[in-house]
N, C-alpha and C. Protein backbone atom coordinates (compact mmCIF):
# COMPACT_ATOMS: atom_id res chain seq x y z
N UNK A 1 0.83 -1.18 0.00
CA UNK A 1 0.00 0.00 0.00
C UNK A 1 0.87 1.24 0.00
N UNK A 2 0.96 1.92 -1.40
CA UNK A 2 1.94 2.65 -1.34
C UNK A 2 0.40 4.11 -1.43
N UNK A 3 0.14 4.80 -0.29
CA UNK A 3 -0.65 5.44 -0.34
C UNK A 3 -1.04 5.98 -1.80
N UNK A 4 -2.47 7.18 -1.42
CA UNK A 4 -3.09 7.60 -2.70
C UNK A 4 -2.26 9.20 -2.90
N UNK A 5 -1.49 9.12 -1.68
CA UNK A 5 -0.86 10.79 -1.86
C UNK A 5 0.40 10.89 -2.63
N UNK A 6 0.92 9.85 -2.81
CA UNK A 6 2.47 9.57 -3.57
C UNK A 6 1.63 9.66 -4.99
N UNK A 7 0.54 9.48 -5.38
CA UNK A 7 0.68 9.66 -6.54
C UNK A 7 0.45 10.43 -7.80
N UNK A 8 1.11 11.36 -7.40
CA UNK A 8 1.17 12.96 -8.08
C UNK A 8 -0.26 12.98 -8.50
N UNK A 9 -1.95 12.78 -8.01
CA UNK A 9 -3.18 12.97 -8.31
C UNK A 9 -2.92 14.97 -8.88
N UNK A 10 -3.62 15.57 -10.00
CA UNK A 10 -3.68 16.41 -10.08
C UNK A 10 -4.75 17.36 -10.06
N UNK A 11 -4.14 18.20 -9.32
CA UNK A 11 -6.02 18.46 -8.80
C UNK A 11 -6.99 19.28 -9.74
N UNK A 12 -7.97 19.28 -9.65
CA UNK A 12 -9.30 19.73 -10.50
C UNK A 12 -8.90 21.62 -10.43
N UNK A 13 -8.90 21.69 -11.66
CA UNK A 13 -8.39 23.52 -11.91
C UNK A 13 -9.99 24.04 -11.00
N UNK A 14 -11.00 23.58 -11.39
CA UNK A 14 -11.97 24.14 -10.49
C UNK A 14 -12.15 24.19 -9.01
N UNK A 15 -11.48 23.21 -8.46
CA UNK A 15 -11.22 23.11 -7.11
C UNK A 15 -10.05 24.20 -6.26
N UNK A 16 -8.95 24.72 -7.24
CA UNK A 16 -7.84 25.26 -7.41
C UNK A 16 -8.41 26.65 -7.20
N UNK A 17 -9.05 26.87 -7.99
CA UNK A 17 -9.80 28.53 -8.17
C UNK A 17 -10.48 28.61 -7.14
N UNK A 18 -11.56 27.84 -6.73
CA UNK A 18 -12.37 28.10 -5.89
C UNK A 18 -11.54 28.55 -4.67
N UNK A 19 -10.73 27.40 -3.96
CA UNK A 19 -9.98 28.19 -3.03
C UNK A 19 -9.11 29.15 -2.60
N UNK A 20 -8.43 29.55 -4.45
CA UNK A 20 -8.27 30.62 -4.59
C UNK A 20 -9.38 31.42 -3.85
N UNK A 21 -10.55 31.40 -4.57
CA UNK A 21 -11.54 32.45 -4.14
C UNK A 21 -11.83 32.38 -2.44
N UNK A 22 -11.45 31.35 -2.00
CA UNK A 22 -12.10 31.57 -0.82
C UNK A 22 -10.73 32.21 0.20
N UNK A 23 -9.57 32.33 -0.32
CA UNK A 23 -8.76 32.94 0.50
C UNK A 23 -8.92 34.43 0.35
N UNK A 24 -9.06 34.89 -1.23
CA UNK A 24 -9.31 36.24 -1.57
C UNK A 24 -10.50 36.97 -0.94
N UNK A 25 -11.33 35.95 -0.98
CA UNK A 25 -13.02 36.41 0.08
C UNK A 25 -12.65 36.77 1.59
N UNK A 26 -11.52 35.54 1.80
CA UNK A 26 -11.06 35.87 3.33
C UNK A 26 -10.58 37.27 3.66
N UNK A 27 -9.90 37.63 2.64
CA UNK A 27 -8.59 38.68 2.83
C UNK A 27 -9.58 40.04 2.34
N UNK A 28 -10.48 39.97 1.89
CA UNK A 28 -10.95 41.30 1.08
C UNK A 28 -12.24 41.37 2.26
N UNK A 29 -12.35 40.66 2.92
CA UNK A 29 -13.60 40.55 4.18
C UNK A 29 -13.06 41.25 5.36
N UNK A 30 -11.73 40.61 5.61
CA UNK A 30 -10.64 41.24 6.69
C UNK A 30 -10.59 42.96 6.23
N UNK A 31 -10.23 43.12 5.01
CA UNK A 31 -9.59 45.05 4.77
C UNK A 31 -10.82 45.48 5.17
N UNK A 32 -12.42 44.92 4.43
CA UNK A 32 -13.75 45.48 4.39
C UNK A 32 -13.86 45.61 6.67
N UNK A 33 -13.32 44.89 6.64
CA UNK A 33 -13.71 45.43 8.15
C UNK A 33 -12.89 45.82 9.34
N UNK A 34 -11.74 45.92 8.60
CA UNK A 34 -10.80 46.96 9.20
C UNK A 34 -10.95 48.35 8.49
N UNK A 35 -11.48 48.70 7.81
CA UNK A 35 -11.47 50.49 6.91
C UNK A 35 -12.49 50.72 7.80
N UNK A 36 -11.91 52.40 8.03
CA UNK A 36 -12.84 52.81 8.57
C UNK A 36 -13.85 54.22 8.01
N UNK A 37 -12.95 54.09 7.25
CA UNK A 37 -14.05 55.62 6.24
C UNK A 37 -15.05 54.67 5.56
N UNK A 38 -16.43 54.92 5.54
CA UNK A 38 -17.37 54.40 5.04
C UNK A 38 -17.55 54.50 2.98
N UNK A 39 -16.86 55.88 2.48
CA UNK A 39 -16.74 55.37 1.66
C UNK A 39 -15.95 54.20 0.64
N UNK A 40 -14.80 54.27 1.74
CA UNK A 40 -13.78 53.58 0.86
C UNK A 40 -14.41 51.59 1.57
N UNK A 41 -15.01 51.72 2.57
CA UNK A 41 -15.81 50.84 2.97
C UNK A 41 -16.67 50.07 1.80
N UNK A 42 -17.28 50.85 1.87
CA UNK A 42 -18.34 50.54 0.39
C UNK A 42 -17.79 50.02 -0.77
N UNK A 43 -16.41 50.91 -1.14
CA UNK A 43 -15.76 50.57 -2.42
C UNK A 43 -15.52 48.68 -1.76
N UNK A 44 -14.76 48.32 -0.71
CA UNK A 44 -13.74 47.22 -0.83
C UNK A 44 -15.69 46.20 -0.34
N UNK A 45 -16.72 46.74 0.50
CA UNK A 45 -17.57 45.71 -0.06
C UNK A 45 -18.14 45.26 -1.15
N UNK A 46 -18.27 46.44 -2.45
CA UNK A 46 -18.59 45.95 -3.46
C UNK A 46 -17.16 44.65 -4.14
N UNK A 47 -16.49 45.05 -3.78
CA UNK A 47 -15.30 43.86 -3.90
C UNK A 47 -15.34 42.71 -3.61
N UNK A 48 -15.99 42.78 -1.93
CA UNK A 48 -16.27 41.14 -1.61
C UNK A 48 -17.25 40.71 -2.65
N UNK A 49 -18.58 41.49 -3.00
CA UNK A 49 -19.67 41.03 -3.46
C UNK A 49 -18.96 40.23 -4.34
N UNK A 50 -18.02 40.80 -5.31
CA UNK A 50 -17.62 40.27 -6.26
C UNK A 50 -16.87 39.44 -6.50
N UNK A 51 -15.74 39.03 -5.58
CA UNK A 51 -15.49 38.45 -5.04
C UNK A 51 -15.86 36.87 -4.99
N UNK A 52 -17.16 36.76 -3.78
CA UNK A 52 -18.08 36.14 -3.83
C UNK A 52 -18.94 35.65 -5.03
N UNK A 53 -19.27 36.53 -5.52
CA UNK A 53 -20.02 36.45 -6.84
C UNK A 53 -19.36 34.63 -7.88
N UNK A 54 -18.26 35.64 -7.65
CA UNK A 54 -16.84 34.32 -8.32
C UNK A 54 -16.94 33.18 -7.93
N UNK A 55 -17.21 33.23 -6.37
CA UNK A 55 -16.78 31.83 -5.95
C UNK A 55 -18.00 31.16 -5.96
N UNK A 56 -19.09 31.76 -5.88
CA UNK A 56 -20.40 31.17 -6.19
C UNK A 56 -20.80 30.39 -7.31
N UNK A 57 -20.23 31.36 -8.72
CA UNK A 57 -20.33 30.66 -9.79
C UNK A 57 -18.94 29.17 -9.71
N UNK A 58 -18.53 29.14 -8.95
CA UNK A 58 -17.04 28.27 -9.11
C UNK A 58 -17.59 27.28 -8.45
N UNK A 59 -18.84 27.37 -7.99
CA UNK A 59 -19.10 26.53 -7.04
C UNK A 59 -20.71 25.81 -7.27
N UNK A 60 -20.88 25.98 -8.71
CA UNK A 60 -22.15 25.75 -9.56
C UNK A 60 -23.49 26.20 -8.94
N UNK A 61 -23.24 27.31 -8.40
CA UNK A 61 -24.47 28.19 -7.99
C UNK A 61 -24.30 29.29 -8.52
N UNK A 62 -24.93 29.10 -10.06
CA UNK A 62 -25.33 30.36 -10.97
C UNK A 62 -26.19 31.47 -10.58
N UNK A 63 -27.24 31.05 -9.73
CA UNK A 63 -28.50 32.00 -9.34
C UNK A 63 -27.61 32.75 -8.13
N UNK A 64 -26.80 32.04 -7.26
CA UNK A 64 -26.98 32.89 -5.90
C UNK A 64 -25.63 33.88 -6.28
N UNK A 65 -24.98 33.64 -7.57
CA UNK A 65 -23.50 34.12 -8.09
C UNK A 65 -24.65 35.73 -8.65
N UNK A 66 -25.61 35.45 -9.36
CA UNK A 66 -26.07 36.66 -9.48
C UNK A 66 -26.95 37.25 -8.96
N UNK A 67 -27.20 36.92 -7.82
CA UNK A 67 -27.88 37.66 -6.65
C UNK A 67 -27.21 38.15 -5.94
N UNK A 68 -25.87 38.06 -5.82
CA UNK A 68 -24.57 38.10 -4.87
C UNK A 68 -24.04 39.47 -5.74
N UNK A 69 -24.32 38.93 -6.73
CA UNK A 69 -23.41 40.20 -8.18
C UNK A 69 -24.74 41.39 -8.08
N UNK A 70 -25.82 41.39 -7.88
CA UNK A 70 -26.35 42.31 -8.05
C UNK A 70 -26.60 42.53 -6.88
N UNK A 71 -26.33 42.55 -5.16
CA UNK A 71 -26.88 42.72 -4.16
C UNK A 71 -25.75 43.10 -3.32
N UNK A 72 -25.12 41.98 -3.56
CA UNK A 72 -23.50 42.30 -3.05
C UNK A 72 -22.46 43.49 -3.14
N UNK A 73 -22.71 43.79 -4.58
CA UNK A 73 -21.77 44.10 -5.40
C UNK A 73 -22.14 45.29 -5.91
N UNK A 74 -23.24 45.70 -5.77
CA UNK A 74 -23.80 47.00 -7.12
C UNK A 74 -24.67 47.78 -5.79
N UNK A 75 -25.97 46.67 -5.61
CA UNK A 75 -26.77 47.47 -4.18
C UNK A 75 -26.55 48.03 -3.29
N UNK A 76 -25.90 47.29 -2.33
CA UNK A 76 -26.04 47.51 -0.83
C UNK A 76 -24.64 48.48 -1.14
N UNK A 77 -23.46 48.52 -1.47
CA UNK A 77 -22.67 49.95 -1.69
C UNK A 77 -22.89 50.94 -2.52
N UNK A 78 -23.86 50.66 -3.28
CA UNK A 78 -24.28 52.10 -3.62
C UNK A 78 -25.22 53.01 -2.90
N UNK A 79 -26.13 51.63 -2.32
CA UNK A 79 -27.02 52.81 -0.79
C UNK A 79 -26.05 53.32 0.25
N UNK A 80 -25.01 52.50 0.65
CA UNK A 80 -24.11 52.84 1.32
C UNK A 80 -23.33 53.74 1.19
N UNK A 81 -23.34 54.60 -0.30
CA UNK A 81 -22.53 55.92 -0.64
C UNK A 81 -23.32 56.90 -0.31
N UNK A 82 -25.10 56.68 -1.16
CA UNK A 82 -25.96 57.46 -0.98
C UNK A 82 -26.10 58.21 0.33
N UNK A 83 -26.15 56.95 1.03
CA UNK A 83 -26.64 57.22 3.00
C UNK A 83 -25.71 58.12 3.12
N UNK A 84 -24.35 58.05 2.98
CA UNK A 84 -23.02 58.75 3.17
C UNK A 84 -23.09 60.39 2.81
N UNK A 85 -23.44 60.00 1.39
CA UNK A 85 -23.72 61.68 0.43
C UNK A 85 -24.65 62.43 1.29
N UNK A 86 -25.65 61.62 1.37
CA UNK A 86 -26.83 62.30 2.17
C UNK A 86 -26.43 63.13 3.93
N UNK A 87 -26.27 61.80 4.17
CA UNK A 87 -25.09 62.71 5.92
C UNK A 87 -24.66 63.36 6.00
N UNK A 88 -23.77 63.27 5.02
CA UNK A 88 -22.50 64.84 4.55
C UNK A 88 -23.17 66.03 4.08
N UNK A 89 -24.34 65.80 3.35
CA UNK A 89 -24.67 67.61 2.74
C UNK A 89 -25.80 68.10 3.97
N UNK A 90 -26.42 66.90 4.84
CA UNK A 90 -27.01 67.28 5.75
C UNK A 90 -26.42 68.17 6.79
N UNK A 91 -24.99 67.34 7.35
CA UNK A 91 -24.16 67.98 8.15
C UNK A 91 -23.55 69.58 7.21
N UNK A 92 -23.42 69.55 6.43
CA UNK A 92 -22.97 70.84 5.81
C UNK A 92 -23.65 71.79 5.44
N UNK A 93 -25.51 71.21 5.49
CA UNK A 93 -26.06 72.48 5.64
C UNK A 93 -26.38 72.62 6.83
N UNK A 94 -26.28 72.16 7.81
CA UNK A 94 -26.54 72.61 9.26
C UNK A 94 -25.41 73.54 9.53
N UNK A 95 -24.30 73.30 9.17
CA UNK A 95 -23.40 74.19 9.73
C UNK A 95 -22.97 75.33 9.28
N UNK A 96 -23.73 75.49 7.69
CA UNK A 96 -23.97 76.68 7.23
C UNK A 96 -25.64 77.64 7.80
N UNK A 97 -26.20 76.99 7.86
CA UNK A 97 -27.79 77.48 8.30
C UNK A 97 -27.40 78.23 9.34
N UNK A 98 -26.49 77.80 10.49
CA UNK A 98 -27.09 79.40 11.61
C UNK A 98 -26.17 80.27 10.84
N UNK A 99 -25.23 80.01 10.36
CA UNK A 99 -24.19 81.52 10.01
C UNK A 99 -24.71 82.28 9.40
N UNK A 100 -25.37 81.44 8.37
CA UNK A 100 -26.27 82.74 7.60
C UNK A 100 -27.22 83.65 7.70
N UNK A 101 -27.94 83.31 8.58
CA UNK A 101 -28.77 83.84 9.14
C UNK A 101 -28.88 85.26 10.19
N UNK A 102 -27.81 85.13 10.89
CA UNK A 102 -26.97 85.68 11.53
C UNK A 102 -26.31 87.09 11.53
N UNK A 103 -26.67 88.17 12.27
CA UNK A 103 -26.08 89.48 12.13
C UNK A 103 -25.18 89.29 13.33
N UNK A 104 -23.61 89.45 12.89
CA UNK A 104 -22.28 89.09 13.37
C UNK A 104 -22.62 90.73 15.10
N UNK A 105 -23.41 91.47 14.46
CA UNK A 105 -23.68 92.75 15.77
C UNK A 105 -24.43 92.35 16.88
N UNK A 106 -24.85 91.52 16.52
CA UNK A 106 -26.19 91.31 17.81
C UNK A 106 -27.26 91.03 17.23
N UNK A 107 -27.57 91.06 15.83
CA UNK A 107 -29.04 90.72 15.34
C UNK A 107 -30.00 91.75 15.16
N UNK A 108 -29.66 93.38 15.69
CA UNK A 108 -30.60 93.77 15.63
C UNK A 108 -29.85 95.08 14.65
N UNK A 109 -30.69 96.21 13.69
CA UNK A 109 -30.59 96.73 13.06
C UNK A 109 -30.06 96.07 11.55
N UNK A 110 -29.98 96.98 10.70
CA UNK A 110 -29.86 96.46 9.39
C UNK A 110 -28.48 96.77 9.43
N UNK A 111 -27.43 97.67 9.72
CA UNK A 111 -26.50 98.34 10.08
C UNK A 111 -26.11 99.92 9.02
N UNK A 112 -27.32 99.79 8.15
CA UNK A 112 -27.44 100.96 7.36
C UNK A 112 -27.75 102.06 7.87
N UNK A 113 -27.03 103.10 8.25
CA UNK A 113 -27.43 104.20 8.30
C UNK A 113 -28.46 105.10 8.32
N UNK A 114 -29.47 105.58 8.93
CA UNK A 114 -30.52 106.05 8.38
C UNK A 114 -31.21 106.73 9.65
């Protein structure tokens, strides 16, 4: 019994990729949740989606490869920019709204002469 491992078996290129994919899923899951700016967040999750997407199809799940590709990958980081855009011009008109409003004297008179 000269084992089954001595004998240079070569392995399935599909088996090869896949775990390719599943180390790259590992490693692009790890950056996605160590970043901490939400946009660049978004960017490296649409990555996993895709990512994923890959290993799904590698893994003869066509349907959930494009549910993954369109949910993963396109959706949920593009609401995730939106939400972002939205926060930011919210916060930036609040912090313009009292200034403007605002007479730098005290508020009262027009300061025109008259």
């Amino acid at each position: 019994m000269t084992g089954a491992v001595a004998t240079g078996a070569v392995p399935n290129p599909a088996e090869v990729f896949a775990a390719v994919a599943v180390v790259l899923a590992a490693a692009v899951a790890t950056v996605a949740a160590r970043t901490r700016d939400p946009v660049r967040q978004a960017v490296v999750l649409s990555a996993l989606g895709l990512v994923l997407s890959v290993l799904f199809l590698l893994v003869q799940a066509p349907d959930v490869a494009l549910s993954q590709l369109a949910v993963g990958a396109a959706i949920t980081p593009l609401l995730i920019l939106l939400t972002v855009r939205a926060i930011r011009r919210r916060a930036a008109q609040e912090t313009e709204a009292p200034d403007s409003g605002k007479n730098p004297e005290g508020g009262r008179g027009s300061g025109g002469g008259g």
